[in-house]
Protein backbone atom coordinates (compact mmCIF):
# COMPACT_ATOMS: atom_id res chain seq x y z
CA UNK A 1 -2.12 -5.86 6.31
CA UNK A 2 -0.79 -3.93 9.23
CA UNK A 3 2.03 -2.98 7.28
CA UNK A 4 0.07 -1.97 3.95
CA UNK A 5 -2.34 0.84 6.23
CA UNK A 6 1.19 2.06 7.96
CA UNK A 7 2.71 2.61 4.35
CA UNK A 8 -0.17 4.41 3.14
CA UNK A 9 -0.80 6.25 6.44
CA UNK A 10 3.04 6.93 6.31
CA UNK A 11 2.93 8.34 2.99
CA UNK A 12 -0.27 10.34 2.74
CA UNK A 13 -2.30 8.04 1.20
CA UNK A 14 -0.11 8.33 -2.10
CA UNK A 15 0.20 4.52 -2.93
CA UNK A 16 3.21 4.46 -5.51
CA UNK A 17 5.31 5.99 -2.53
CA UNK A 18 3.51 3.54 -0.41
CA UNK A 19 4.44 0.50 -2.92
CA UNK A 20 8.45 1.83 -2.58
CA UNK A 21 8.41 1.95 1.11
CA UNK A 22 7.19 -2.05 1.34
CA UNK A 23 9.44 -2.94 -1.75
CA UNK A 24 7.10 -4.12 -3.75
CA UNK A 25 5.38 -2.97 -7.53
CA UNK A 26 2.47 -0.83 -7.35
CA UNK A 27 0.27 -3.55 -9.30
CA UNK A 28 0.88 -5.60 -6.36
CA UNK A 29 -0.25 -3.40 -3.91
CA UNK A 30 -3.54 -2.90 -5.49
CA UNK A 31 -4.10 -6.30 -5.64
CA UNK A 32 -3.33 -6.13 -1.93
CA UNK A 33 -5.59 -3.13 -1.00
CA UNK A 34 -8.35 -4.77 -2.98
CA UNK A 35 -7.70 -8.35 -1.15
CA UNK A 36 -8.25 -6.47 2.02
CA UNK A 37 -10.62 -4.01 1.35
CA UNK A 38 -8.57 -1.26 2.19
CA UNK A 39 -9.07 2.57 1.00
C-alpha cells in the first residue's frame, strides 16, 4: 500500500504513470486503490 500512495504521490496523482512506475497494468492498480480505499 505504501508503495501504491508513493507512486501516485511520486507522479502527481496521474495513475497510468503511477501504474508504469510499480510495473504493473493500470486495471490493476484500480483494483488496488479501490481495495484500499485510496484517492
Amino acid at each position: 500500500m505504501a508503495a501504491i500512495q508513493r507512486a501516485l504521490r511520486e507522479s502527481n496523482g496521474n495513475r497510468t504513470l503511477a501504474a508504469r512506475k510499480l510495473g504493473i497494468h493500470l486495471a490493476s492498480l484500480y483494483r488496488k486503490i479501490a481495495k484500499y480505499k485510496l484517492t
